[in-house]
C-alpha atoms as a PDB file:
ATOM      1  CA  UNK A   1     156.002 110.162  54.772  1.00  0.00           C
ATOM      2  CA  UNK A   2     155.738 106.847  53.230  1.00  0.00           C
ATOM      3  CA  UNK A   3     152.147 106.528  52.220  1.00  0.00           C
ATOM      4  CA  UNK A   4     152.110 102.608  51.352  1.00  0.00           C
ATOM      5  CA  UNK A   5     154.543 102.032  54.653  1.00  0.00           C
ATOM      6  CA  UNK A   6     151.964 103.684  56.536  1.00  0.00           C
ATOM      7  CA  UNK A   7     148.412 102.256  55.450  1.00  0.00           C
ATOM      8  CA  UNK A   8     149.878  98.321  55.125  1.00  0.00           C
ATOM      9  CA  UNK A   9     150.567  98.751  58.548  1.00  0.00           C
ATOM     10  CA  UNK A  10     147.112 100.345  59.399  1.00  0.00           C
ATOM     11  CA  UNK A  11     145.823  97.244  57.218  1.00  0.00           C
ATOM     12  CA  UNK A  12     148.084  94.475  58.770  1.00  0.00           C
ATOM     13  CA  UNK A  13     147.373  95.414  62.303  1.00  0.00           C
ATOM     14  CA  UNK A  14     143.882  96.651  62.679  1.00  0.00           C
ATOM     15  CA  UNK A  15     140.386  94.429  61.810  1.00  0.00           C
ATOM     16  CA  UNK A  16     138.210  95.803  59.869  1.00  0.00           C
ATOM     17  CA  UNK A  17     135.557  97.255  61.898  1.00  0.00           C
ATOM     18  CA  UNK A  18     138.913  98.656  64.073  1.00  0.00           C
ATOM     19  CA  UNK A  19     139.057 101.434  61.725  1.00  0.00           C
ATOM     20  CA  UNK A  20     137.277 104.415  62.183  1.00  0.00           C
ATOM     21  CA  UNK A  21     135.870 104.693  58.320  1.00  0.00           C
ATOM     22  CA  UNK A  22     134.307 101.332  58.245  1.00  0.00           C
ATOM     23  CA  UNK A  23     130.804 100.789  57.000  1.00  0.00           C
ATOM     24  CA  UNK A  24     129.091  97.601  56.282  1.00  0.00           C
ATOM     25  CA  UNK A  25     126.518  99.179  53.958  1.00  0.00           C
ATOM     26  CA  UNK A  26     128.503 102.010  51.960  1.00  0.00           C
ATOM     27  CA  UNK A  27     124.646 103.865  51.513  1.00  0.00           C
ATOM     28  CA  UNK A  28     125.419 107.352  50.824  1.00  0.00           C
ATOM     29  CA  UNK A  29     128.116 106.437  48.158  1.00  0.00           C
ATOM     30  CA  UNK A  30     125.821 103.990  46.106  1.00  0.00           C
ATOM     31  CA  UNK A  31     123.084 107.142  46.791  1.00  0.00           C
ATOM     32  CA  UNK A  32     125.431 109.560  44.760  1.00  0.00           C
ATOM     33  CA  UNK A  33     126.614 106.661  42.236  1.00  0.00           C
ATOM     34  CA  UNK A  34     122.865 106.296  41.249  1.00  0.00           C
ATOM     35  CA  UNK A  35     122.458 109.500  41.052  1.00  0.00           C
ATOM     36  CA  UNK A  36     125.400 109.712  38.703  1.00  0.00           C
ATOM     37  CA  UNK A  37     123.377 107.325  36.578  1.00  0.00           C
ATOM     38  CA  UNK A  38     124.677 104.375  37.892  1.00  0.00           C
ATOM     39  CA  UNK A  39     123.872 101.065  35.848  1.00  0.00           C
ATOM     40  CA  UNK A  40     125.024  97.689  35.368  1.00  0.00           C
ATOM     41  CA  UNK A  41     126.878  98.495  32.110  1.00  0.00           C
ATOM     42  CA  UNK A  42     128.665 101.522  34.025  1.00  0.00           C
ATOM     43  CA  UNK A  43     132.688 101.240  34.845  1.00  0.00           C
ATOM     44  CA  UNK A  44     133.439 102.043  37.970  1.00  0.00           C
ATOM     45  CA  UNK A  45     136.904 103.236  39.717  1.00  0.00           C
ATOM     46  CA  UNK A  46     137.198 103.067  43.666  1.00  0.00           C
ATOM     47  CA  UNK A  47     139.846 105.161  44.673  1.00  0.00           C
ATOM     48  CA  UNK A  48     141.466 104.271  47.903  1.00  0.00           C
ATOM     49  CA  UNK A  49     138.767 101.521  48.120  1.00  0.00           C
ATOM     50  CA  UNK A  50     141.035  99.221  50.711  1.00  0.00           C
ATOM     51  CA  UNK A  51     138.721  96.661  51.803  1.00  0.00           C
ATOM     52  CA  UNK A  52     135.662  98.740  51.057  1.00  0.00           C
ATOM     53  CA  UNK A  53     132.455  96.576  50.851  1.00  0.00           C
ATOM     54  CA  UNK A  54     131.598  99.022  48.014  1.00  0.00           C
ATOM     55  CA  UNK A  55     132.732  96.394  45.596  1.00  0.00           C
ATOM     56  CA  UNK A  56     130.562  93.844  47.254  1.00  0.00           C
ATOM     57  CA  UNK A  57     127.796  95.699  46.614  1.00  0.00           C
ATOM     58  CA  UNK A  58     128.575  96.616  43.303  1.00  0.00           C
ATOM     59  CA  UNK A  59     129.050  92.915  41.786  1.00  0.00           C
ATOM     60  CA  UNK A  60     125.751  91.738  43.218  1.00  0.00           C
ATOM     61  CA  UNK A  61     123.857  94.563  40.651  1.00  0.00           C
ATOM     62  CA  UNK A  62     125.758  93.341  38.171  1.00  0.00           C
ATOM     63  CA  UNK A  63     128.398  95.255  37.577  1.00  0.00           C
ATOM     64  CA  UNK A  64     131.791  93.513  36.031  1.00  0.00           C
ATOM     65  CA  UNK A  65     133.790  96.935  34.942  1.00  0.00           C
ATOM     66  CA  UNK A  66     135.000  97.866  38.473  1.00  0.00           C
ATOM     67  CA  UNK A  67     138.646  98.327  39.767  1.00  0.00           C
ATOM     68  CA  UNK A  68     139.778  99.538  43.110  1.00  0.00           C
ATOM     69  CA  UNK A  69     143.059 101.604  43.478  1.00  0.00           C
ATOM     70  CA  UNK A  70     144.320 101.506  47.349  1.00  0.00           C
ATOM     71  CA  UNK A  71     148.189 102.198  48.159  1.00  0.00           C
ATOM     72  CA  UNK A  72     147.979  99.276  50.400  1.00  0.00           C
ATOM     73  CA  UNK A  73     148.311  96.282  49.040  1.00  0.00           C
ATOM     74  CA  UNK A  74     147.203  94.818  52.408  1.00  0.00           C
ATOM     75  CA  UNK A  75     144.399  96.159  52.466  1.00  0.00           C
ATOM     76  CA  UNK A  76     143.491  95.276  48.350  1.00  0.00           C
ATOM     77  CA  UNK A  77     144.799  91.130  49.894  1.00  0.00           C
ATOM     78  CA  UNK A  78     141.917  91.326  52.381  1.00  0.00           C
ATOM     79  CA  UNK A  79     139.330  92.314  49.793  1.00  0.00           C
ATOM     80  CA  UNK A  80     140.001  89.997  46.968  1.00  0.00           C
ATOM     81  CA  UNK A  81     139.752  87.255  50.336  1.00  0.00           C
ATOM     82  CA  UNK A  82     136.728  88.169  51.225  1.00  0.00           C
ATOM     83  CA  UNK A  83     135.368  88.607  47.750  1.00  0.00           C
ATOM     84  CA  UNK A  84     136.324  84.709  46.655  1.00  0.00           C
ATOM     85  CA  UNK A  85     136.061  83.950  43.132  1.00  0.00           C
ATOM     86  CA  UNK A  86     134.280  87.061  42.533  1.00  0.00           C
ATOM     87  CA  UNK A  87     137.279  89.068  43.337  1.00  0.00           C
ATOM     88  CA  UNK A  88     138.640  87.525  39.149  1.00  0.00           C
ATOM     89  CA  UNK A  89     135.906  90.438  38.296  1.00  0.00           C
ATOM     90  CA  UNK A  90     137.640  92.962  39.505  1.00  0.00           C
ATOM     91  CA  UNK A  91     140.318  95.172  38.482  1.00  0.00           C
ATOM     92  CA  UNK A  92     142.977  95.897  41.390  1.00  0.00           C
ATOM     93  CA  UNK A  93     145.250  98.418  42.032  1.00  0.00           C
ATOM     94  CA  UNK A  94     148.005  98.569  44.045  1.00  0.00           C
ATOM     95  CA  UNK A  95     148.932 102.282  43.846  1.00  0.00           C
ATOM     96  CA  UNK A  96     149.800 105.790  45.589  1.00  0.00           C
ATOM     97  CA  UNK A  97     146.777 107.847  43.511  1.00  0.00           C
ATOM     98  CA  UNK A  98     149.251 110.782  43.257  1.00  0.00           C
ATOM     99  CA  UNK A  99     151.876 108.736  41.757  1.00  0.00           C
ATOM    100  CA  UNK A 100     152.553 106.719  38.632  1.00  0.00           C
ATOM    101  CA  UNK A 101     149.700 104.205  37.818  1.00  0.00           C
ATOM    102  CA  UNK A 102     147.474 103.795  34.614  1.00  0.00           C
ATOM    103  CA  UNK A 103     143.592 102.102  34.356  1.00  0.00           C
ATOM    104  CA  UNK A 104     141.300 101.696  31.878  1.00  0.00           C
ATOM    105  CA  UNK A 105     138.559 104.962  31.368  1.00  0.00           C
ATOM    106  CA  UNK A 106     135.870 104.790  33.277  1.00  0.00           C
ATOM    107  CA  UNK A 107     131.974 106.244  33.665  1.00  0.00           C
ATOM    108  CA  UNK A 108     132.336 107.060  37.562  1.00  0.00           C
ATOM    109  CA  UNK A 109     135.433 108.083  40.045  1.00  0.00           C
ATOM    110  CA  UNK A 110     134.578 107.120  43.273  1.00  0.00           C
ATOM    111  CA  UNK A 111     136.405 108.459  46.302  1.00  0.00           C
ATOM    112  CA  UNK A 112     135.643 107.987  49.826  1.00  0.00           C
ATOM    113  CA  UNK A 113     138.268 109.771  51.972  1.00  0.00           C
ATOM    114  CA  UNK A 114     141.264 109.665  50.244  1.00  0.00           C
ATOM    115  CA  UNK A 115     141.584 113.242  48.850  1.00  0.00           C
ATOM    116  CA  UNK A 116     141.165 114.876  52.070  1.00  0.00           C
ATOM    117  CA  UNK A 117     144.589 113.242  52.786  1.00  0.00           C
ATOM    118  CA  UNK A 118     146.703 115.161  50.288  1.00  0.00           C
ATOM    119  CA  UNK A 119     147.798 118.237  51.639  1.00  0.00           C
ATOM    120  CA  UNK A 120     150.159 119.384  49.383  1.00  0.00           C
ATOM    121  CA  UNK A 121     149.387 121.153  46.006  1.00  0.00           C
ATOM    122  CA  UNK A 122     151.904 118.969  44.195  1.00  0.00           C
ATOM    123  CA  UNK A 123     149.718 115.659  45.049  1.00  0.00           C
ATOM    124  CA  UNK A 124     146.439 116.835  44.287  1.00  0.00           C
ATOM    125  CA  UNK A 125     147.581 118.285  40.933  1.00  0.00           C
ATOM    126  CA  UNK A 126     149.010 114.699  39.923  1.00  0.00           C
ATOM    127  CA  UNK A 127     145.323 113.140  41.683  1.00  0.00           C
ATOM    128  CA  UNK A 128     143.723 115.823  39.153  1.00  0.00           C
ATOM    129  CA  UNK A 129     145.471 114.913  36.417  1.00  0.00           C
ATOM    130  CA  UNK A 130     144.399 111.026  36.813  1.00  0.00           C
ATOM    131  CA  UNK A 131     140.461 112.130  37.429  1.00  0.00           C
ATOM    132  CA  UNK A 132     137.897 111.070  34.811  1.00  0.00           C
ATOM    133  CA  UNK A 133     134.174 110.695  34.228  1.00  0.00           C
ATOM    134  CA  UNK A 134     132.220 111.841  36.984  1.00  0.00           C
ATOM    135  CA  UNK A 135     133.716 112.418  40.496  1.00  0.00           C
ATOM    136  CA  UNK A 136     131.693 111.235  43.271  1.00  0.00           C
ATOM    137  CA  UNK A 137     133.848 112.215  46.011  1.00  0.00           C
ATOM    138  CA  UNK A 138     133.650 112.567  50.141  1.00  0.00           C
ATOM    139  CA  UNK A 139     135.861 114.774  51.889  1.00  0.00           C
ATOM    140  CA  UNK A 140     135.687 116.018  56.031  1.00  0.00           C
ATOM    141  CA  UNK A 141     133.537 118.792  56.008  1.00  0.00           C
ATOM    142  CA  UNK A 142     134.799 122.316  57.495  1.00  0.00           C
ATOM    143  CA  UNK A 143     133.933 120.958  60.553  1.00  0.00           C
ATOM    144  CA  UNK A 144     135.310 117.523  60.403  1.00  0.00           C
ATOM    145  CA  UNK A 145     138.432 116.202  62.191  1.00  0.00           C
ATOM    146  CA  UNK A 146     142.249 117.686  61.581  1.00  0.00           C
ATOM    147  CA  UNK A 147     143.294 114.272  61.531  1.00  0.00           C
ATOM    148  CA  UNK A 148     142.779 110.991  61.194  1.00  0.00           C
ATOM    149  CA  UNK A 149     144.696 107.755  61.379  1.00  0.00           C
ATOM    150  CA  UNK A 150     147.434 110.118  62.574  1.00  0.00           C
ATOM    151  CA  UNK A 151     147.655 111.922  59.224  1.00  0.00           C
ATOM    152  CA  UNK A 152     147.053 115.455  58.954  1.00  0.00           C
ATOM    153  CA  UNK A 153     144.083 116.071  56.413  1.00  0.00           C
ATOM    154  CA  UNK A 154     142.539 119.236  54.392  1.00  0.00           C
ATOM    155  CA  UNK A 155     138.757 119.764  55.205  1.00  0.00           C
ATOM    156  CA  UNK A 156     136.580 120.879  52.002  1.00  0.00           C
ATOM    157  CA  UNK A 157     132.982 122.433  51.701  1.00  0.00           C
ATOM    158  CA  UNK A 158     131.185 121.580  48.431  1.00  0.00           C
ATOM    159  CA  UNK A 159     132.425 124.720  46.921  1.00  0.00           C
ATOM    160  CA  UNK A 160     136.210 124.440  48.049  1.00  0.00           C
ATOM    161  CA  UNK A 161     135.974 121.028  46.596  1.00  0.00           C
ATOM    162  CA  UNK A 162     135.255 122.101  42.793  1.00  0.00           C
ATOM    163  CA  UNK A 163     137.602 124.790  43.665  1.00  0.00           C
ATOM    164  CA  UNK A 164     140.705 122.873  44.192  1.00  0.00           C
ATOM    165  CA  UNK A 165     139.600 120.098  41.458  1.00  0.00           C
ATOM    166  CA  UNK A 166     139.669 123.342  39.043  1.00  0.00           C
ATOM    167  CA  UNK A 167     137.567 124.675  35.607  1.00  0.00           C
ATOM    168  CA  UNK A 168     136.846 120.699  33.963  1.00  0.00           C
ATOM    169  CA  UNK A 169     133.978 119.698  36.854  1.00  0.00           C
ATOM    170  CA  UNK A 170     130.843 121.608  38.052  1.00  0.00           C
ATOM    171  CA  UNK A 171     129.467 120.936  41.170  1.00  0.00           C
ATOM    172  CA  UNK A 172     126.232 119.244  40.403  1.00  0.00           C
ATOM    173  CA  UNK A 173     125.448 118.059  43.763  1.00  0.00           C
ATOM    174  CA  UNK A 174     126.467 117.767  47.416  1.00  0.00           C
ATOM    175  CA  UNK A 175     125.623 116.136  50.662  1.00  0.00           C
ATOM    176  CA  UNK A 176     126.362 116.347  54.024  1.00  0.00           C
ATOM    177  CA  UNK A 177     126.788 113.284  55.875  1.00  0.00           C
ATOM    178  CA  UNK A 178     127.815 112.737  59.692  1.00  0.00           C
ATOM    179  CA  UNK A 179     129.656 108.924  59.324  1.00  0.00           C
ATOM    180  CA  UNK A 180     129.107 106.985  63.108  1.00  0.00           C
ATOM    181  CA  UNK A 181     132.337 105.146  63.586  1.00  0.00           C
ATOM    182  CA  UNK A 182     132.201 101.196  64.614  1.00  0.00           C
ATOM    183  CA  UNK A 183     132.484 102.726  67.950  1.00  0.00           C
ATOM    184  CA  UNK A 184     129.818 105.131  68.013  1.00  0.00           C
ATOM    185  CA  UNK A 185     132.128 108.619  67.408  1.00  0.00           C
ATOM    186  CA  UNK A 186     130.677 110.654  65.013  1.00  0.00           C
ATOM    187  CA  UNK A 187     132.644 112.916  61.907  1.00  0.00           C
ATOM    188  CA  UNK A 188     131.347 115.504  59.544  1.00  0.00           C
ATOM    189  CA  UNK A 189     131.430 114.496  55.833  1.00  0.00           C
ATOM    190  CA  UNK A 190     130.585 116.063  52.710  1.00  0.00           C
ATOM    191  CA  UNK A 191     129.897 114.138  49.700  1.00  0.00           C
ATOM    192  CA  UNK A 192     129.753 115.870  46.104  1.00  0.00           C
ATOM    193  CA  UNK A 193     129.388 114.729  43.167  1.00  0.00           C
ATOM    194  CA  UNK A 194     130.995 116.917  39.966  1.00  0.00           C
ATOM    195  CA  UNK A 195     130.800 116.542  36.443  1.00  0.00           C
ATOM    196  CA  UNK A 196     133.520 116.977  33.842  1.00  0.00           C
ATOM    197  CA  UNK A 197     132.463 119.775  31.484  1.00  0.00           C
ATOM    198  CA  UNK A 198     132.925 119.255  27.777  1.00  0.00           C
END
């Protein structure tokens, strides 16, 4: 399956708030980014961000180390629009996470939904072996959906999570979270957030 094939057309033929993961107010995510110790000096990577208004959020407390990896390049056009100038603070990605791509180190990996997509062992070894700093990730929960955006997807407890990601994180804290699509569906969610150990 061509990943980048797939989501630019997801991108170039839906609206925002047509897709099922939209969220104006990305709460839970800058819940476990504070928690992660979250500052203004902090470097921040948004994996699969798209046209997340995570960065939105993250600009107006100051933050100017963010980038935002997406394999859609569609999807990256649509932020950096929205954003305006601001969008010259940001770093942006136009990558397949499990493939070839390099970024600067930073504090916090953020991941909202994009991991649950990689159901094969050889693309979440290479996703593992581009993971640094703290991992604030959301998966579907056990009881989540089987698919989404016609993709097949894994589903992940807390514990299955720093399972697959292997011995360099603990688990230092989880969430469960039921997301309300824009039109009023609801899907399971877990959100942890994992430390590398030294």
């Amino acid at each position: 399956m061509d990943r980048r094939a797939h989501w630019d057309k997801v991108y170039l033929t839906k609206g925002e708030r047509d897709v099922s993961w939209f969220e104006d107010v990305p709460a839970r995510s800058i819940e476990m980014l504070e928690a992660a110790g979250l500052t203004p000096a902090t470097c921040v990577l948004d994996v699969g961000g798209g046209e997340s208004h995570l960065v939105d959020h993250l600009l107006a407390r100051g933050l100017r180390c963010l980038a935002v990896l997406d394999v859609s390049a569609a999807a990256l056009e649509r932020a950096r629009g929205r954003l305006g100038p601001a969008a010259a603070d940001v770093q942006w990605i136009v990558a397949d996470v499990a493939g070839a791509w390099a970024a600067s180190p930073v504090d916090i990996w953020h991941d909202r939904a994009v991991f649950h997509f990689l159901t094969t062992p050889q693309d979440r070894a290479r996703y593992r072996a581009h993971l640094m700093g703290t991992a604030v990730m959301a998966t579907f929960g056990p009881d989540g959906p089987q698919t989404c955006s016609g993709l097949p997807v894994m589903r992940y407890s807390p514990e299955s999570l720093a399972q697959e990601l292997g011995p360099a994180f603990s688990l230092a804290e989880s969430r469960a979270w039921v997301h309300t699509t824009p039109w009023g569906a609801t899907q399971s969610f877990q959100y942890a957030r994992l430390t590398r150990i030294a």
